[in-house]
Protein backbone atom coordinates (compact mmCIF):
# COMPACT_ATOMS: atom_id res chain seq x y z
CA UNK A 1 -6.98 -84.92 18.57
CA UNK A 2 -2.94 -84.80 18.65
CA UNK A 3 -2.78 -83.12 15.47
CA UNK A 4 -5.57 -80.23 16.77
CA UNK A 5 -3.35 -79.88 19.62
CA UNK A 6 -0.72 -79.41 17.72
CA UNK A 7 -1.98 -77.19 15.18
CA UNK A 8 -0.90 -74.09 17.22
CA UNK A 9 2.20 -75.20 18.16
CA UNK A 10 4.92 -73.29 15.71
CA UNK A 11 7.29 -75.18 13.53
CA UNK A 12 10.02 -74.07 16.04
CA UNK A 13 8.02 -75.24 19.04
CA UNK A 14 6.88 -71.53 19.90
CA UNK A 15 2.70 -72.00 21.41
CA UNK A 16 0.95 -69.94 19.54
CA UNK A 17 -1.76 -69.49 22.14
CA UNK A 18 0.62 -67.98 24.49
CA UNK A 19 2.13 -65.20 21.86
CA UNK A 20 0.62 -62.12 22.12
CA UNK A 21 0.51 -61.38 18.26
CA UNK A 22 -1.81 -64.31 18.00
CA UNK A 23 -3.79 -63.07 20.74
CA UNK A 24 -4.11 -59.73 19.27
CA UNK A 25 -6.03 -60.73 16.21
CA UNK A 26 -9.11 -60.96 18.66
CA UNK A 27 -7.69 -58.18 21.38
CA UNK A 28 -7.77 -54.91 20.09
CA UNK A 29 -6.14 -53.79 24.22
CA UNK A 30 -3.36 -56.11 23.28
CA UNK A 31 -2.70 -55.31 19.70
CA UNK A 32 -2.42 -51.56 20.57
CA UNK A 33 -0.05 -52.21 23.37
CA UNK A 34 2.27 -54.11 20.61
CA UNK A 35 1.84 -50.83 18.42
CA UNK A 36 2.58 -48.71 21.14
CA UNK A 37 5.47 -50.47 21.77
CA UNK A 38 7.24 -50.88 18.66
CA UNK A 39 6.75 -46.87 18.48
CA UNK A 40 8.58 -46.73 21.86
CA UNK A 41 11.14 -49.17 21.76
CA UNK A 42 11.93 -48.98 17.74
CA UNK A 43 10.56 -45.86 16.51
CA UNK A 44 8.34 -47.86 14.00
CA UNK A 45 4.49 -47.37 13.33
CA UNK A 46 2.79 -50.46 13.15
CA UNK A 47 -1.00 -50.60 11.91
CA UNK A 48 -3.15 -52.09 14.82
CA UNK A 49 -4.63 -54.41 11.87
CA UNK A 50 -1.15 -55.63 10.51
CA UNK A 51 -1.05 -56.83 14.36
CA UNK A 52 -1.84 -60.26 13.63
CA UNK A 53 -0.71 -64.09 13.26
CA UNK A 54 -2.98 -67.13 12.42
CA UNK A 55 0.41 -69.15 13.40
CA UNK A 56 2.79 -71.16 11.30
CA UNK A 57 0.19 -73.51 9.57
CA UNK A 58 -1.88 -70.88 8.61
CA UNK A 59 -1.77 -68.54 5.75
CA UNK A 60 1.38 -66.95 5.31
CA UNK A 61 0.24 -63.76 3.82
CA UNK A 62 -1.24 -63.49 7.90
CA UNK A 63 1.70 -64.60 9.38
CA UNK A 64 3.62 -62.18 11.30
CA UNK A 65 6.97 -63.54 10.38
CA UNK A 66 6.19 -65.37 6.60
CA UNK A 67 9.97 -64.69 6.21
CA UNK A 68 11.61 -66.38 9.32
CA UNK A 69 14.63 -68.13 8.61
CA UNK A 70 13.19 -71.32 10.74
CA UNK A 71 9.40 -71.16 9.01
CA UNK A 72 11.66 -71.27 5.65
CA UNK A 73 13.90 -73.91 6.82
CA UNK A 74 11.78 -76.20 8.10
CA UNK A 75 8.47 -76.13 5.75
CA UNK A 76 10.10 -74.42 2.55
CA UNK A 77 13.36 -76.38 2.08
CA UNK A 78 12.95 -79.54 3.97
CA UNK A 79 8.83 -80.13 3.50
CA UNK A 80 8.48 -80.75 7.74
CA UNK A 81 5.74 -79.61 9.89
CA UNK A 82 8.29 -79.51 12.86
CA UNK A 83 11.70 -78.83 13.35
CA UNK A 84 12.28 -81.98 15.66
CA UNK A 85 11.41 -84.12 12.08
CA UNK A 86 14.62 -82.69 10.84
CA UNK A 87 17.85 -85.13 10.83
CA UNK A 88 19.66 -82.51 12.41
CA UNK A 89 17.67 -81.54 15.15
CA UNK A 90 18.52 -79.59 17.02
CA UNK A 91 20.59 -77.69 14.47
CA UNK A 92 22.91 -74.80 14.73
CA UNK A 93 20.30 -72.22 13.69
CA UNK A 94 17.51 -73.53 16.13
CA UNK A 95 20.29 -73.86 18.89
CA UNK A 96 21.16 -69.99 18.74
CA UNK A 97 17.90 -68.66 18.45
CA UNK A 98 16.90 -70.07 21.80
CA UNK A 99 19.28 -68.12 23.24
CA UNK A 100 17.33 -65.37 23.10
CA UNK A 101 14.65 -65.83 25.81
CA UNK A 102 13.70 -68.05 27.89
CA UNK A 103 10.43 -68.41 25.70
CA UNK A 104 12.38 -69.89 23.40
CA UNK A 105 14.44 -72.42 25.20
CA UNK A 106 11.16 -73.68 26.16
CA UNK A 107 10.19 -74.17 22.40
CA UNK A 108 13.35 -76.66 21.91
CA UNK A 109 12.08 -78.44 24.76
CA UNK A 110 8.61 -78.41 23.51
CA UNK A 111 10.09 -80.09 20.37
CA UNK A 112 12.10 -82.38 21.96
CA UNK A 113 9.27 -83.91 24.12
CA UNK A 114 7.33 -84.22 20.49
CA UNK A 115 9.90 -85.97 19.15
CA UNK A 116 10.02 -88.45 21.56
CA UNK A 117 6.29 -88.77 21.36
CA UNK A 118 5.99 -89.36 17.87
């Protein structure tokens, strides 16, 4: 049952549940706000169908990000499931990117409770 639980949680920590580019795979509302904004905000068409993410343990051809730095890290180079198995959690690279929300500060924590779970 852990490991269903923890099937949507990102290798960063991220809940896929809560990201609206999962969500949007079965929202077409959603996935056309998320077009309409990347039109707005970046001047960038994005297909309503390319709006999608089956998270990081899916297929990465349907992953939203298949080239994030921390997806590549993590499961390319190192073979983990989860950043927290890494020796040098939290590293530099995870440590920065949480700066940029608080979404993301929550991940680290997310990770950090796993860790001491496992």
């Amino acid at each position: 049952m852990e490991m269903e639980k923890n099937q949507l949680i990102a290798v960063c920590g991220l809940n896929c549940r809560e990201c609206q580019i999962f969500q949007a795979s079965d929202n077409l509302e959603i996935a056309k706000a998320i077009a309409d904004w990347f039109k707005k905000e970046r001047d960038i068409e994005v297909k309503i169908e390319d709006i999608r993410c089956e998270g990081c343990k899916g297929d990465r051809p349907k992953h939203w990000s298949p080239d994030c730095r921390i997806l590549k890290c993590c499961v390319d180079e190192k073979g983990l499931q989860f950043c927290f198995q890494c020796k040098d959690f939290p590293c530099e690279m995870l440590t920065e990117w949480a700066k940029g929300g608080e979404r993301y500060r929550e991940a680290i924590e997310q990770l950090k409770r796993m860790k001491e779970g496992s």
